[in-house]
Protein backbone atom coordinates (compact mmCIF):
# COMPACT_ATOMS: atom_id res chain seq x y z
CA UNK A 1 35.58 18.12 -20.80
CA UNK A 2 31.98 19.24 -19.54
CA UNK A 3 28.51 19.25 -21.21
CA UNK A 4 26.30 22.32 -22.22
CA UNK A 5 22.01 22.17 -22.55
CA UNK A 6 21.39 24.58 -25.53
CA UNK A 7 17.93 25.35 -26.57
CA UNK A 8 17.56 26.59 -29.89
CA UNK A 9 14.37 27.76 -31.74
CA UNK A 10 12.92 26.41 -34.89
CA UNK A 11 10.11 27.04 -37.35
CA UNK A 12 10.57 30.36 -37.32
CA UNK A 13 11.21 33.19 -40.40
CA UNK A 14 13.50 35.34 -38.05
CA UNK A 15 17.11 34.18 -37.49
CA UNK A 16 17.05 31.21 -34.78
CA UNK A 17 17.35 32.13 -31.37
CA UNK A 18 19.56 29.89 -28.62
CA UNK A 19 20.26 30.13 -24.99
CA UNK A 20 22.57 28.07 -22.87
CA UNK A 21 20.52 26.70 -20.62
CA UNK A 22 22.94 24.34 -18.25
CA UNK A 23 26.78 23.82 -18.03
CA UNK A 24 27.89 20.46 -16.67
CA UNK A 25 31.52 19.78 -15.48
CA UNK A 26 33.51 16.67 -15.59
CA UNK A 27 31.75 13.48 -15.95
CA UNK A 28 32.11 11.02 -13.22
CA UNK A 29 33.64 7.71 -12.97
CA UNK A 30 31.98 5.32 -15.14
CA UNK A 31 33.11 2.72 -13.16
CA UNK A 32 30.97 3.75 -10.37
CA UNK A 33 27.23 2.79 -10.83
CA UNK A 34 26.24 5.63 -8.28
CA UNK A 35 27.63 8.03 -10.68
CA UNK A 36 25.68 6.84 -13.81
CA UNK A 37 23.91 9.81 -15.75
CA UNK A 38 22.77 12.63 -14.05
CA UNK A 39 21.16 13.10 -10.52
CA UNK A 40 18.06 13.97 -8.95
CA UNK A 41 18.99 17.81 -8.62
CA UNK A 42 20.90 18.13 -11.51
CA UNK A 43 17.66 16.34 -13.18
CA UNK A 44 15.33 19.06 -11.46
CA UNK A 45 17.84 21.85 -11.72
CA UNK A 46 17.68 21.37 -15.29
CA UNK A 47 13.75 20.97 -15.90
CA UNK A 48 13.53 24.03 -14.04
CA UNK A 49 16.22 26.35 -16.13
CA UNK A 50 14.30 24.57 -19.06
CA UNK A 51 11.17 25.55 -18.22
CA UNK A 52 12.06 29.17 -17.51
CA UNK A 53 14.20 29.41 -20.56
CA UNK A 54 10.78 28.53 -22.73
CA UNK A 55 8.22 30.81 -20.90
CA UNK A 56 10.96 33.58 -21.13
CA UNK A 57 10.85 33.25 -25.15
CA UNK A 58 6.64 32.71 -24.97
CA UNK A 59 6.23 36.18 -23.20
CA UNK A 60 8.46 37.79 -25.29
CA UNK A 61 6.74 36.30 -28.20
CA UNK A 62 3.66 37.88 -26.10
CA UNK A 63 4.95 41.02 -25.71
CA UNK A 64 5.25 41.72 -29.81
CA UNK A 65 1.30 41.56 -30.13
CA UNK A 66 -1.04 44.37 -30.27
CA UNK A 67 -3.90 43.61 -28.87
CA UNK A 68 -7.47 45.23 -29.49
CA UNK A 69 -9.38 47.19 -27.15
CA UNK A 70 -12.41 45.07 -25.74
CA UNK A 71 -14.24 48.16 -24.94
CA UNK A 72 -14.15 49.99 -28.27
CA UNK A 73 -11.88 48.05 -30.93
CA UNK A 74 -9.01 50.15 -30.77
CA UNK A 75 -5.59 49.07 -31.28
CA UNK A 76 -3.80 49.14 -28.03
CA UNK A 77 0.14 50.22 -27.54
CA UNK A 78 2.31 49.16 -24.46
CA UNK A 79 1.39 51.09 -21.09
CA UNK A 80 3.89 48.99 -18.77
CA UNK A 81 5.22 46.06 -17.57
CA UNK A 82 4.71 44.42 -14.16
CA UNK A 83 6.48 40.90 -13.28
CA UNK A 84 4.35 37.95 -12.44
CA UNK A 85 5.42 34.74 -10.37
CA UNK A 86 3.89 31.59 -11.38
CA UNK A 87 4.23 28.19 -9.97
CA UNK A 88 4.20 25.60 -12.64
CA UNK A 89 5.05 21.73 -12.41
CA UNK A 90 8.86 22.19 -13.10
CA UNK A 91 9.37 25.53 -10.62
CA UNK A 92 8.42 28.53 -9.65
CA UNK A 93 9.14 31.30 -13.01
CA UNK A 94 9.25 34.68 -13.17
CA UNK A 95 7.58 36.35 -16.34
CA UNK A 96 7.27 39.79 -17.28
CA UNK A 97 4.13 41.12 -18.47
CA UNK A 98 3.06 43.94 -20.42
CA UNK A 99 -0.29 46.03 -20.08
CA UNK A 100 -1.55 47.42 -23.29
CA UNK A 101 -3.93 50.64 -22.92
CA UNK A 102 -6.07 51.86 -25.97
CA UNK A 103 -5.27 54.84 -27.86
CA UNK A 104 -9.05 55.65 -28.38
CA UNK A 105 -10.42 55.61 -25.38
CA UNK A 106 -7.90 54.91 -22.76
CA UNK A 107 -9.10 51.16 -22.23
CA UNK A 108 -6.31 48.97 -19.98
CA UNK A 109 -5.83 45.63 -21.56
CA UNK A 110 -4.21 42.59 -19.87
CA UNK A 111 -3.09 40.95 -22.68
CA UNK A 112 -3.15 37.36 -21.35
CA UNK A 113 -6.75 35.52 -20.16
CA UNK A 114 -5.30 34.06 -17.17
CA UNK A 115 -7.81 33.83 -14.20
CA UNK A 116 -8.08 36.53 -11.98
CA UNK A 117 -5.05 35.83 -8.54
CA UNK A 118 -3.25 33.35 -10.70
CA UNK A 119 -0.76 31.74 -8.95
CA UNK A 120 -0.33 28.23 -10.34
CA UNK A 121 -0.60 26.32 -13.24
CA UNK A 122 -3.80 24.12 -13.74
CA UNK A 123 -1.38 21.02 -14.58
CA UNK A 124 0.65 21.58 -11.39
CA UNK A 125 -2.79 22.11 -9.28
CA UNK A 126 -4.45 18.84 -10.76
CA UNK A 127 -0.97 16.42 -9.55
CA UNK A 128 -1.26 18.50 -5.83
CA UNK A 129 -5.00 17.20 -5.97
CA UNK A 130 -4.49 13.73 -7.92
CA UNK A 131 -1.24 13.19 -5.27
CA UNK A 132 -3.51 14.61 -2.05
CA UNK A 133 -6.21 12.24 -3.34
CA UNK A 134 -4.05 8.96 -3.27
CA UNK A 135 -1.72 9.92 0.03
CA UNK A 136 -1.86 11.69 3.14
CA UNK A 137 -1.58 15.72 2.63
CA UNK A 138 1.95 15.42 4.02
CA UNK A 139 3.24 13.10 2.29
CA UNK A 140 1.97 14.27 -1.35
CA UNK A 141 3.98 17.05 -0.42
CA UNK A 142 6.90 15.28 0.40
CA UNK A 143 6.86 13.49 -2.62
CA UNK A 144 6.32 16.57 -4.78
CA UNK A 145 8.91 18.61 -3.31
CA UNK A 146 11.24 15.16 -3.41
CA UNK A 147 10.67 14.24 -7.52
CA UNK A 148 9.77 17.61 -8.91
CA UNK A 149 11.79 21.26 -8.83
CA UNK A 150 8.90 22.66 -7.20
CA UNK A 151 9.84 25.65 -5.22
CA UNK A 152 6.19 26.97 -4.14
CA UNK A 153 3.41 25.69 -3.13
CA UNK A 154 4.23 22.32 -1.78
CA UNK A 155 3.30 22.62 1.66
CA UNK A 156 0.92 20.30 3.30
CA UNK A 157 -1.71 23.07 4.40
CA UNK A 158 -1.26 24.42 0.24
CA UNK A 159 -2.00 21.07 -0.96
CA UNK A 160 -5.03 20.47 0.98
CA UNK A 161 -6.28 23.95 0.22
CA UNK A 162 -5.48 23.49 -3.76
CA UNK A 163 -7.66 19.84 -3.04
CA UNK A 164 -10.63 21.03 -1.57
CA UNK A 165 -10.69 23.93 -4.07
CA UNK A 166 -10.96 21.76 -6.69
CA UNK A 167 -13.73 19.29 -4.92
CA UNK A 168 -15.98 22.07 -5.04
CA UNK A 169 -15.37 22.10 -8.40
CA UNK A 170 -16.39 18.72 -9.00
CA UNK A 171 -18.68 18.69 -6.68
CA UNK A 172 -20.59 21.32 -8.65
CA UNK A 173 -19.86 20.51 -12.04
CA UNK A 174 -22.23 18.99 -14.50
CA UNK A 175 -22.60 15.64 -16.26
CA UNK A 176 -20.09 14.93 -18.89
CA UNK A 177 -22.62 13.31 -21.76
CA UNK A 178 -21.05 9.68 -22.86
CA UNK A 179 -21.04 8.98 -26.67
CA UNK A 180 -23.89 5.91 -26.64
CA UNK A 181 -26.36 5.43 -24.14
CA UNK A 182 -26.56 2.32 -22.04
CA UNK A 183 -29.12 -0.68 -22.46
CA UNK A 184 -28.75 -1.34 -18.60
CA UNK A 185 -27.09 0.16 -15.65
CA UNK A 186 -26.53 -1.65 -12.45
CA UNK A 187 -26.85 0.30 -9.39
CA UNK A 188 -25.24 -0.29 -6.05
CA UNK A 189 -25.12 2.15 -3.01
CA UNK A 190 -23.63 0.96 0.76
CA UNK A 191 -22.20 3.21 3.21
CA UNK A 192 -19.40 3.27 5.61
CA UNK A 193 -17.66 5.62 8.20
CA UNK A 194 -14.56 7.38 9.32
CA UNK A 195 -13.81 9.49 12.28
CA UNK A 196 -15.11 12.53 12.66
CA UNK A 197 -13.07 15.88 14.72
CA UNK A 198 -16.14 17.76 15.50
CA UNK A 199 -16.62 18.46 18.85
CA UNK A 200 -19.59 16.11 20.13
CA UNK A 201 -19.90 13.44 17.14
CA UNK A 202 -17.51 10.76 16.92
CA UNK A 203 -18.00 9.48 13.36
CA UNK A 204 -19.17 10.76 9.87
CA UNK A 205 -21.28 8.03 7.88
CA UNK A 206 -19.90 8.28 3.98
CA UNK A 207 -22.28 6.91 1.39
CA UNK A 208 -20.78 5.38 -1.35
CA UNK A 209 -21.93 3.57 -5.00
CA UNK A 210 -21.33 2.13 -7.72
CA UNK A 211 -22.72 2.92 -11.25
CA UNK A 212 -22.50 0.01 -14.02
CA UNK A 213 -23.17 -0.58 -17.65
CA UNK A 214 -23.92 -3.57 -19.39
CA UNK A 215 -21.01 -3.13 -21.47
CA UNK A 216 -18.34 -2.71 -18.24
CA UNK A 217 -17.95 0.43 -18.00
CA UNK A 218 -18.03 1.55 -14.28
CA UNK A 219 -18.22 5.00 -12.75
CA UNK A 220 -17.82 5.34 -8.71
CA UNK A 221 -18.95 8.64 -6.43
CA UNK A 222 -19.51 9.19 -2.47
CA UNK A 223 -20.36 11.67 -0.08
CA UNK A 224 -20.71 12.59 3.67
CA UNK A 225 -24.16 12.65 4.83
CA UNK A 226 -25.53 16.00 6.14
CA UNK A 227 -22.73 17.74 3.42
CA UNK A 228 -23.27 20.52 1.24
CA UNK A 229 -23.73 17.82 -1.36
CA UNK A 230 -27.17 16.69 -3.03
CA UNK A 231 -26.56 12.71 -2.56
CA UNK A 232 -29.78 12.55 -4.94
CA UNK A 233 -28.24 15.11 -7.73
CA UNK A 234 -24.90 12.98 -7.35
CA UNK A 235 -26.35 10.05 -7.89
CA UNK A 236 -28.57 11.29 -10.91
CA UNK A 237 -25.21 12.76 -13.10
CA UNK A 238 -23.43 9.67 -12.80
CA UNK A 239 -26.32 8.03 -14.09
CA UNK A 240 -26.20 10.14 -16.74
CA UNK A 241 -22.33 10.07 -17.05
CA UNK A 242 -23.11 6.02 -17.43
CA UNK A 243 -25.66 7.10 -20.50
CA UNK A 244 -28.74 6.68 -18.82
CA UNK A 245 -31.81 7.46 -21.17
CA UNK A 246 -35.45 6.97 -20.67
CA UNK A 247 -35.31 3.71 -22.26
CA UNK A 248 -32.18 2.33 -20.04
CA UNK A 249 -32.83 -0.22 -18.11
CA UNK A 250 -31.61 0.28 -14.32
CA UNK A 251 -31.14 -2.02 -11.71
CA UNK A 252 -30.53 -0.78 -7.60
CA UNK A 253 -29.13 -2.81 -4.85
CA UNK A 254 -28.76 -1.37 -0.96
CA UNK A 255 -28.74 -3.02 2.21
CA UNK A 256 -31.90 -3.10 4.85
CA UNK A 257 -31.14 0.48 5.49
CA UNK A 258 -34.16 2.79 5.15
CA UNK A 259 -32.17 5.74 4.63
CA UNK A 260 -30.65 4.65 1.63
CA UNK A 261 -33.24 3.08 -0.07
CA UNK A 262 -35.14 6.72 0.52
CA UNK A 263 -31.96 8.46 -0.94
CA UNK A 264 -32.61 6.35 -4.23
CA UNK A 265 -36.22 7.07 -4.67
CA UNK A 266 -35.06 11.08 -4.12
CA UNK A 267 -32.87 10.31 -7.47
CA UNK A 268 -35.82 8.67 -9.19
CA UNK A 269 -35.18 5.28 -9.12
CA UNK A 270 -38.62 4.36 -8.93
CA UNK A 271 -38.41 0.66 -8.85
CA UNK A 272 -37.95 -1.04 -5.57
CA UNK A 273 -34.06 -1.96 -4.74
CA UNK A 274 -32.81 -5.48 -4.87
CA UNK A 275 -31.84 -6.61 -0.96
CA UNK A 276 -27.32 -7.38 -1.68
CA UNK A 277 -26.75 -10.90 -0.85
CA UNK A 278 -23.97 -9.96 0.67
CA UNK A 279 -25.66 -8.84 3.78
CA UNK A 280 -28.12 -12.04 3.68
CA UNK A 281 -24.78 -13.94 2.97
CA UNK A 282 -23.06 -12.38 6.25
CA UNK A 283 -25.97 -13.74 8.66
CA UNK A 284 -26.21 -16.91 7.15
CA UNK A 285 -22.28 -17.65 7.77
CA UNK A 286 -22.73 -16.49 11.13
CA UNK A 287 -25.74 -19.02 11.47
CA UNK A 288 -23.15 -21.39 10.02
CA UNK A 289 -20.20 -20.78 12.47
CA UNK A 290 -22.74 -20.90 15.43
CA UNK A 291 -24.16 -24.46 14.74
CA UNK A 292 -20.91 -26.22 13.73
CA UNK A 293 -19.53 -24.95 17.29
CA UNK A 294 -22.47 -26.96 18.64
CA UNK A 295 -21.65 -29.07 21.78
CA UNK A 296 -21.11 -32.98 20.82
CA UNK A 297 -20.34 -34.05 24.23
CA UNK A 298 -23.07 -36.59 24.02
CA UNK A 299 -24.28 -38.98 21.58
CA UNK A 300 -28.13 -36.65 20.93
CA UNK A 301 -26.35 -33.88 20.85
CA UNK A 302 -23.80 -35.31 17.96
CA UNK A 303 -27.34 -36.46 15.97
CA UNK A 304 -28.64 -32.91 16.90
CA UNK A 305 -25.60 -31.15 15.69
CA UNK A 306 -26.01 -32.56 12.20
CA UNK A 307 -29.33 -32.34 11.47
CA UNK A 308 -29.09 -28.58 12.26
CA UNK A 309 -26.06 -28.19 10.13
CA UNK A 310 -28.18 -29.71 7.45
CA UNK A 311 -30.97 -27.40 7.98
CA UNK A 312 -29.19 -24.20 8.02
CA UNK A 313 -27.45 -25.30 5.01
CA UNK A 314 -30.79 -25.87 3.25
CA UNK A 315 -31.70 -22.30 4.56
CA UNK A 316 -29.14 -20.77 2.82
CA UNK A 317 -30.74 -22.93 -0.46
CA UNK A 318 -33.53 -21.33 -0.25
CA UNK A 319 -32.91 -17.73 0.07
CA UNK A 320 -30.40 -18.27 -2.74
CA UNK A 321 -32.87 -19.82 -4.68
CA UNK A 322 -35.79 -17.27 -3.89
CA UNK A 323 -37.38 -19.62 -1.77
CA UNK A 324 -37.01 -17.38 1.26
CA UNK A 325 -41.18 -17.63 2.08
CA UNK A 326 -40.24 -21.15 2.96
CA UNK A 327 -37.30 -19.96 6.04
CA UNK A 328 -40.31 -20.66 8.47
CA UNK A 329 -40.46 -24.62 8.00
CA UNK A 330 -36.12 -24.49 8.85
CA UNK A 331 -36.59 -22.59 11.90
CA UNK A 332 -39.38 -24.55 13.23
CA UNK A 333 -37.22 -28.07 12.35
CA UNK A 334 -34.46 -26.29 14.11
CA UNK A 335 -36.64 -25.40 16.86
CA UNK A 336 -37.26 -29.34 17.50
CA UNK A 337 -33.43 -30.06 18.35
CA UNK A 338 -32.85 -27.11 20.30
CA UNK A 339 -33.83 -29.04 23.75
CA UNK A 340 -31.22 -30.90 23.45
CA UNK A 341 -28.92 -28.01 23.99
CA UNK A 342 -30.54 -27.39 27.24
CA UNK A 343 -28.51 -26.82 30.25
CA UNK A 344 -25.36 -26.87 27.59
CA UNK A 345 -22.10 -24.71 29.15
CA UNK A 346 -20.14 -22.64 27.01
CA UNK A 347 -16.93 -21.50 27.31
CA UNK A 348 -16.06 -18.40 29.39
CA UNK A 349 -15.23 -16.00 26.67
CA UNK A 350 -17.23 -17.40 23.59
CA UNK A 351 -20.80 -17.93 25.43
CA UNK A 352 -22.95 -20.84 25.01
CA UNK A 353 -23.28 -21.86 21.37
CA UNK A 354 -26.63 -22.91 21.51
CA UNK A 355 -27.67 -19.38 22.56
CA UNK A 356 -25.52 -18.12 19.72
CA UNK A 357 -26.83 -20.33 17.16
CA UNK A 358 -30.80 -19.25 18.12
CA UNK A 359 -29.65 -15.71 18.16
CA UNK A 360 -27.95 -15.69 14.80
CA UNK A 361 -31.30 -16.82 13.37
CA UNK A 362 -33.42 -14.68 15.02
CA UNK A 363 -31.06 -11.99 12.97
CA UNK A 364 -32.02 -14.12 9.73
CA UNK A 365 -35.49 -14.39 10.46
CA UNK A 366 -36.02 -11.05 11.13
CA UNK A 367 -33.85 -9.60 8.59
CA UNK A 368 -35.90 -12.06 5.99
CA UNK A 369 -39.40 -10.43 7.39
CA UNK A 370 -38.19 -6.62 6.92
CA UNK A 371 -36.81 -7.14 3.43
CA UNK A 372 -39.15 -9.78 1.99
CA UNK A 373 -40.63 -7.19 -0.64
CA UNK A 374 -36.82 -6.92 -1.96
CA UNK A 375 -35.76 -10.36 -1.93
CA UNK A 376 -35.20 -12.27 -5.52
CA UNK A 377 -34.17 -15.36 -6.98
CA UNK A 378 -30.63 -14.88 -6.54
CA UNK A 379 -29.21 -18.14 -8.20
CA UNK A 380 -31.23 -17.17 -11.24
CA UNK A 381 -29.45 -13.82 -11.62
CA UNK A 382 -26.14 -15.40 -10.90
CA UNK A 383 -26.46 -17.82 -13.68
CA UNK A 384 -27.33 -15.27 -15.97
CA UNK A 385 -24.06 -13.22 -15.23
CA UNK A 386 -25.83 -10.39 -13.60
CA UNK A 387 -24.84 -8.95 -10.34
CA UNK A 388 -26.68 -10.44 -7.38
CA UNK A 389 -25.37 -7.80 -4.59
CA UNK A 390 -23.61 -4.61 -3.03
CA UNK A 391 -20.10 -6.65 -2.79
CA UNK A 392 -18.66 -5.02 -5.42
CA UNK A 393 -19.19 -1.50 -3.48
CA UNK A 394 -17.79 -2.98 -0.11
CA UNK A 395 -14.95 -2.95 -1.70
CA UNK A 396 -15.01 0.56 -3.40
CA UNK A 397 -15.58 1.55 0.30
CA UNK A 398 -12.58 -0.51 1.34
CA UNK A 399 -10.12 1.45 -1.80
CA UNK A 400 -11.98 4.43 -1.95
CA UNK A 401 -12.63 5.09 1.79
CA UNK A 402 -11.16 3.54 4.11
CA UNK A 403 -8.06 2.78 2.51
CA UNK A 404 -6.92 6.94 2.40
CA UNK A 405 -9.41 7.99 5.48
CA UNK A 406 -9.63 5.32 8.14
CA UNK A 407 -7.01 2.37 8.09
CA UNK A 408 -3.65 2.47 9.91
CA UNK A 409 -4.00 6.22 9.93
CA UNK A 410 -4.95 8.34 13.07
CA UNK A 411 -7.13 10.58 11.28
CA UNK A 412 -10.20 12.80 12.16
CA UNK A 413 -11.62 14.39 9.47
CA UNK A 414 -14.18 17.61 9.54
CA UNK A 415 -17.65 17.09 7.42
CA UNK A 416 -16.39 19.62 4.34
CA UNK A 417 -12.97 18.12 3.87
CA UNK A 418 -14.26 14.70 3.83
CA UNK A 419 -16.38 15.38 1.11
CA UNK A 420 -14.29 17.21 -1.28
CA UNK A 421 -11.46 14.99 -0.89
CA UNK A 422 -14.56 11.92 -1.63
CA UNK A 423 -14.77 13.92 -4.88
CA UNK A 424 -11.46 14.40 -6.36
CA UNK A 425 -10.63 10.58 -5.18
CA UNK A 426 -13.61 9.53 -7.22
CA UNK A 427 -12.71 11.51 -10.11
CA UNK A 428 -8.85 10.10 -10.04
CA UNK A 429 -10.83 6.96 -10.17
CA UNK A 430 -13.23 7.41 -12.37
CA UNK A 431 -10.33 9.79 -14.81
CA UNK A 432 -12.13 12.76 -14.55
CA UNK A 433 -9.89 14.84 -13.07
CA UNK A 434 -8.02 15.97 -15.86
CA UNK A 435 -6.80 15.00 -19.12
CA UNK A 436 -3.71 13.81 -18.21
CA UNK A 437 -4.73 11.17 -15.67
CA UNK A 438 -6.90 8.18 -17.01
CA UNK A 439 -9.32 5.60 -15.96
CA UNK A 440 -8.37 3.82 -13.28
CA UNK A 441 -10.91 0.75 -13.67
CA UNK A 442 -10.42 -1.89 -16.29
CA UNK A 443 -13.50 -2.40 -18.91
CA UNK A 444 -14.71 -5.96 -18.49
CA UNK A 445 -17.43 -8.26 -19.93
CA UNK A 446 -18.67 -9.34 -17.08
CA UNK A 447 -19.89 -7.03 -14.63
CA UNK A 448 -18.45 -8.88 -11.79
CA UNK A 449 -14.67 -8.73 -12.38
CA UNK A 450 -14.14 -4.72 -13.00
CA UNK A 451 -11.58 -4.00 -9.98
CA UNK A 452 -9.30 -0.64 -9.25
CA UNK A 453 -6.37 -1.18 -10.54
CA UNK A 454 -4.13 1.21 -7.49
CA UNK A 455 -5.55 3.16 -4.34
């Protein structure tokens, strides 16, 4: 007993057509799980005789039409045939083509509107990029070349070049228009790095944001700095994307970096940028650490230790609470106690604490005096459920970066290639890529839970 795959056509006024496409022997033992159903390659081997058995009956469905002549309406007879290998998701197929040449005036039509050096299928060339995006280039390929009957085109160096190909793509392509604008946008930009392979530069800083409505949605985009791409342009379509109107309402945080702050005004955000709380929140908690490792080896020192614990707490009150003007009158109460400390020994590979402690504020205080145009009442905003800092877009570096570019992975990466592969990853993120693959991000109420659902 054995099994036969027939296709057979339907729909159709003409008699129906079949082919045999597969021929299966004996069935296994049952009684062996390992021989349940069918296999991997007699899976594959089967999409693939499938798949050529259907594109066989579309080109000869093809080859029946009479085209007309582009050039002067003619009707156009068969000149030739030339065979054609494309790559598709489920094999490589062979196809054979006709060319159709005008009557009239001797015109050569294609017949087909393929792109010019076709050699692939879009769907096939969007999983190479969506799998390249997610995985090393390697092992996309493995994987493809593992699951899928793919025959060509599944080497590492093919997958990369099919990736980059399409981040210029995206890279150049314009805003997709949303269906209702947004009332407000919240804006966050940060920026990381990875290593670079250049000859004489070690690392390449990546800038990365966030884009927010009021509603949930969430759109995400980076870049290499010094790139062929317009960090100001990028940022203004996916402002756009988000439905950004005259009348919407947006909201920037960045760090204390200049350059960044700069790159927003380029995209006209032309009010000032809200200093994150994250990075206040960083140099307060190492403020924190520093005093509560504070020497209590005598009993001043123990009445010393928790009055400044006490006032560095009440420091962190007061930037929270847009009080920051007020830092001054903590420092100079911590100031008082810091005698004590004199003379204090630290251990041989922490340091002194005391010294530690004194130069974890000067970080606060000076960080407080550079950014004190930017600084808001931060409990305020948290209490009304809007976002109070760049957190959200550490992580998106941590997913979107660093997890495919820099952790446990002894990469080096040249300026171009980093920044295509930034834009397809953002587009399998943000479901732009293609049709078939959707939004990665789930739609939330409040604007401080939307997370990536995989890397």
């Amino acid at each position: 007993m054995g099994w036969v795959v027939r296709l057979i056509e339907m729909g159709t006024d003409k008699p129906a057509r079949s082919v045999d496409v597969l021929e299966f022997g004996q069935p296994r033992d049952f009684g062996d799980i390992a021989s349940l159903g069918l296999t991997l390659a007699e899976a594959k081997q089967l999409m693939a005789r499938v798949q050529q058995a259907v594109v066989t009956a579309q080109a000869h469905d093809h080859a029946v039409l009479r085209p007309n002549c582009s050039s002067c309406g003619g009707t156009c007879h068969i000149k030739d045939w030339r065979q054609h290998q494309v790559a598709t998701l489920f094999g490589a197929i062979e196809v054979r083509l006709p060319r159709f040449r005008c009557i009239g005036c001797g015109h050569t039509e294609t017949g087909v509107g393929w792109p010019s050096h076709c050699r692939s299928t879009p769907e096939l060339d969007h999983l190479r990029a969506h799998l390249s995006a997610l995985m090393p280039y390697r092992v996309a390929a493995g994987v493809l070349a593992h699951l899928l009957p793919v025959e060509v085109g599944k080497n590492h160096d093919t997958l990369r070049s099919h990736t980059l190909k399409i981040g210029e793509r995206l890279r150049d392509a314009a805003a997709v228009k949303p269906v209702a604008a947004a009332s407000a946008i919240t804006l966050t930009v940060d920026s990381t790095f990875i290593r670079s392979c250049d000859e004489g530069e070690r690392h390449l800083e990546v800038r990365v944001g966030n884009v927010e409505t009021s509603d949930g949605g969430r759109q995400v985009f980076a870049s290499v700095a010094r790139s062929d791409t317009d960090i100001a342009e990028l940022i203004r379509r996916n402002l756009e994307t988000a439905g950004r109107t005259g009348e919407t309402a947006v909201t920037a945080f960045t760090d204390g970096c200049p350059g960044l702050q700069s790159m927003l005004a380029e995209a006209g955000i032309t009010t000032p940028p809200i200093a994150d709380w994250f990075h206040i929140a960083m140099r307060l908690q190492h403020a924190k650490q520093a005093a509560s490792g504070l020497s209590t080896d005598e009993p001043r020192r123990a009445r010393a230790k928790t009055a400044i614990v006490a006032e560095v707490e009440r420091l962190h009150w007061r930037i929270w609470n847009g009080k920051a003007r007020d830092a001054q009158l903590t420092l100079e109460r911590i100031r008082k106690f810091m005698h004590v400390f004199k003379g204090e020994r630290g251990h041989r590979t922490k340091g002194v604490p005391s010294r530690k402690l004194w130069h974890a504020l000067h970080e606060v205080d000076d960080y407080l005096r550079s950014q004190s145009a930017r600084l808001v009442n931060y409990a305020k905003r948290h209490r009304a459920g809007l976002r109070v800092g760049t957190s959200v877009t550490e992580g998106t570096a941590n997913f979107l970066v660093n997890r495919r570019m820099n952790k446990s992975q002894q990469m080096r990466w040249s300026r171009q290639g980093a920044d295509l592969l930034l834009h397809v990853r953002c587009a399998v993120y943000n479901g732009a890529l293609c049709v078939g693959f959707g939004h990665l991000f789930e739609v939330a109420a409040n604007s401080d839970l939307p997370l990536a659902k995989a890397a």
